[in-house]
C-alpha atoms as a PDB file:
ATOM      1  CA  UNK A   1     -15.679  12.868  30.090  1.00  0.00           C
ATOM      2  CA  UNK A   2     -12.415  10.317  29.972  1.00  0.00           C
ATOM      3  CA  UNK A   3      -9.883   9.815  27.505  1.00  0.00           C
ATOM      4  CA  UNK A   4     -11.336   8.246  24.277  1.00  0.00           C
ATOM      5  CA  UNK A   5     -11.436   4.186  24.444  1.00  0.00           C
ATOM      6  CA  UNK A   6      -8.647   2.741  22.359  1.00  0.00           C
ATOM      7  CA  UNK A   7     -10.563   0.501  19.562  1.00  0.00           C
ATOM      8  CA  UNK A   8      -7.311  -1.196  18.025  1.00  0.00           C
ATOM      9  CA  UNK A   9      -7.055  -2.523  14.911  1.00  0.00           C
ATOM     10  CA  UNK A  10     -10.374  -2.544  13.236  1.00  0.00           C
ATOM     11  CA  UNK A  11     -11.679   0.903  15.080  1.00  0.00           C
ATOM     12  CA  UNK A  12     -15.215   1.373  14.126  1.00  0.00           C
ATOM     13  CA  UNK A  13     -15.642   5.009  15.380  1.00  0.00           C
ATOM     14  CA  UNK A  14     -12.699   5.833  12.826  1.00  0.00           C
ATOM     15  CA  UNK A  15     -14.143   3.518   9.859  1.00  0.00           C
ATOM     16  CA  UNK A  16     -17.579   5.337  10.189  1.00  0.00           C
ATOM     17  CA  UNK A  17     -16.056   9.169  10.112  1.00  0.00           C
ATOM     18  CA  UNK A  18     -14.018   8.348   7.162  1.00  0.00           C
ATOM     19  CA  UNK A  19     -16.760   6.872   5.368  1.00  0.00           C
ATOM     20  CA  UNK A  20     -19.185   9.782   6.450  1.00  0.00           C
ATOM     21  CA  UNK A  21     -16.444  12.431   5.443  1.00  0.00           C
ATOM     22  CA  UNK A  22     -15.751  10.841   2.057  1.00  0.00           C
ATOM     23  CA  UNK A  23     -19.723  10.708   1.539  1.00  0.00           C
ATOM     24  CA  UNK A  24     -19.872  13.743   2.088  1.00  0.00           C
ATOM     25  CA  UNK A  25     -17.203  14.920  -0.271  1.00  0.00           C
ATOM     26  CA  UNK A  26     -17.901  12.921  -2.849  1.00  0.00           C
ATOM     27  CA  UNK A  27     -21.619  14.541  -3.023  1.00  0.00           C
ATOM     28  CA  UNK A  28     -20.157  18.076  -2.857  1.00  0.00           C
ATOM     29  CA  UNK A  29     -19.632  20.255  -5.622  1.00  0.00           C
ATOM     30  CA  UNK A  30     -16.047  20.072  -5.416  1.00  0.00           C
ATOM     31  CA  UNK A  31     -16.019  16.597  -5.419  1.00  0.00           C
ATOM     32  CA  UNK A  32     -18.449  16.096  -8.293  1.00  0.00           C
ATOM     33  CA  UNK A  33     -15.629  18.730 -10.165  1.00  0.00           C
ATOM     34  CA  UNK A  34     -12.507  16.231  -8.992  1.00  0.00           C
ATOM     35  CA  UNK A  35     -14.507  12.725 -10.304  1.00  0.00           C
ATOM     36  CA  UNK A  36     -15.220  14.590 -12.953  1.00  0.00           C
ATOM     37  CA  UNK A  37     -12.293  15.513 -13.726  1.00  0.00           C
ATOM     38  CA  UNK A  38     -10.472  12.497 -13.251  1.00  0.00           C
ATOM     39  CA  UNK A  39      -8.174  10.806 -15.815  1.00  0.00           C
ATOM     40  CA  UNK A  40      -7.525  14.364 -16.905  1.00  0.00           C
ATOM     41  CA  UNK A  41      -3.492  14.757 -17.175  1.00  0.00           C
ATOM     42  CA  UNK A  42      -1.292  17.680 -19.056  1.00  0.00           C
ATOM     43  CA  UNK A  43       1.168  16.091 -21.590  1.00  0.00           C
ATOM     44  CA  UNK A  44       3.846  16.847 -19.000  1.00  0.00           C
ATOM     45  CA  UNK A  45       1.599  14.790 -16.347  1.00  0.00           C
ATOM     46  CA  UNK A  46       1.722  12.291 -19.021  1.00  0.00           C
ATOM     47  CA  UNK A  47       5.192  12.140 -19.755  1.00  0.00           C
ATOM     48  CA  UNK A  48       5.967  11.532 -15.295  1.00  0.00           C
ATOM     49  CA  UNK A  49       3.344   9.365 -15.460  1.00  0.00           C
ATOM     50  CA  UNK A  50       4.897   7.331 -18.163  1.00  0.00           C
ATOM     51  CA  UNK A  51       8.569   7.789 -16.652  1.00  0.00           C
ATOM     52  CA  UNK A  52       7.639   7.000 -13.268  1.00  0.00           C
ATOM     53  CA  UNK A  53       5.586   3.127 -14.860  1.00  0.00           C
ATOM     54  CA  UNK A  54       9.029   2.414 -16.823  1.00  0.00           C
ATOM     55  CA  UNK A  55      10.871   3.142 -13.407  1.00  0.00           C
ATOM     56  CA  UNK A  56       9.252   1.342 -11.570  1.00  0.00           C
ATOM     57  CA  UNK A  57       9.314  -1.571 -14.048  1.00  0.00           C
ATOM     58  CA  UNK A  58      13.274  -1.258 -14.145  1.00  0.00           C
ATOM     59  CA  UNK A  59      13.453  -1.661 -10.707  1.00  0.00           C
ATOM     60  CA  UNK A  60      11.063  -5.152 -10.753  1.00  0.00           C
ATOM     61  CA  UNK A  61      13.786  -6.008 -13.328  1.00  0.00           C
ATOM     62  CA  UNK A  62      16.531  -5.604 -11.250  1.00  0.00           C
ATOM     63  CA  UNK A  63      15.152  -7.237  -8.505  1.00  0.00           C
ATOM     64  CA  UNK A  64      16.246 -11.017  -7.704  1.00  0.00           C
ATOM     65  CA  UNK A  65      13.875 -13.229  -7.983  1.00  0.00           C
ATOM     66  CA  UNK A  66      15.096 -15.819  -5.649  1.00  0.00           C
ATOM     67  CA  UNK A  67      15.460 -12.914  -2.801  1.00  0.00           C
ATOM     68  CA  UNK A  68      11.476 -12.753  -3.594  1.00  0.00           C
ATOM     69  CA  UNK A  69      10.672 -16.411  -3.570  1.00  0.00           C
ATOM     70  CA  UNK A  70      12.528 -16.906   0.017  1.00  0.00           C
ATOM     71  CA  UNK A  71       9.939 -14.272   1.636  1.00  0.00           C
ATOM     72  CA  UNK A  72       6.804 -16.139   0.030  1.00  0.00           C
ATOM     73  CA  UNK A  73       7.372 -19.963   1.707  1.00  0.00           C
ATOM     74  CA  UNK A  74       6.978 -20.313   4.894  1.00  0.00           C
ATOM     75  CA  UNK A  75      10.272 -22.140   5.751  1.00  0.00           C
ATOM     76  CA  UNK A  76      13.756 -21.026   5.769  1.00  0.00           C
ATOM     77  CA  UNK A  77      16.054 -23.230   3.649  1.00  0.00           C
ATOM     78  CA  UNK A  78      17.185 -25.241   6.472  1.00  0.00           C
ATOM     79  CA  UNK A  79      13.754 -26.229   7.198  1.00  0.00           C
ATOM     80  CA  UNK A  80      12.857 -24.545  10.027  1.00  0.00           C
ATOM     81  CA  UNK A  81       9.489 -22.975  10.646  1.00  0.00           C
ATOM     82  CA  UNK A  82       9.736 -18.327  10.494  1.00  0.00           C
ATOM     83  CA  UNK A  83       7.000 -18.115  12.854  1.00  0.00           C
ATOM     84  CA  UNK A  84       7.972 -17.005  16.196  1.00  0.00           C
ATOM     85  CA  UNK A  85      12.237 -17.115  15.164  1.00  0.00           C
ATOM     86  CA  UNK A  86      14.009 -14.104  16.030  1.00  0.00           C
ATOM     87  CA  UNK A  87      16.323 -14.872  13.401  1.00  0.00           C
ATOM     88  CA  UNK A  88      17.257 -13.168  10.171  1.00  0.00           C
ATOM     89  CA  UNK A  89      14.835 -14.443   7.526  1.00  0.00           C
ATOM     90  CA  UNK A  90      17.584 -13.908   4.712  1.00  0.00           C
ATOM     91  CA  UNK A  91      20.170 -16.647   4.014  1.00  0.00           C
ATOM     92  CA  UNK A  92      23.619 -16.021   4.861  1.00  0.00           C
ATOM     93  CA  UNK A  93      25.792 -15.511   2.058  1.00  0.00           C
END
């Protein structure tokens, strides 16, 4: 038997076993027990849940806006297309 055949992105030999394997769990007992359970949190779960949300909101706070708008266009401000440029996408400063 060779080596296994390289699928690449897309690999439909790894899509099926995950699906089978999380079929499978989910129809288990222990999985029925974790769905169940689900949404369940201790007050102290809670209370990192909550601090971790108003963390991460800080840090979409801080963050500057025009930094974000210069990775969603397609063009760098000079005009010149980012596809196949080697070049740092972030303006000089």
């Amino acid at each position: 038997m060779g080596s296994p055949r390289n699928e690449g992105e897309g690999n439909k030999s790894a899509d099926r076993n995950y699906r089978k394997a999380t079929k499978e769990f989910v129809e288990s007992e222990r999985g029925q027990q974790e769905i169940a359970n689900a949404g369940n949190v201790s007050p102290s779960e809670e209370q990192d849940i909550r601090r971790a949300e108003e963390q991460a909101k800080q840090r979409a706070k801080d963050h500057d806006p025009a930094e974000m708008s210069n990775h969603s266009d397609a063009t760098t401000r000079e005009g010149t297309s980012r596809e196949g440029s080697s070049r740092n996408s972030r303006p000089a400063h």
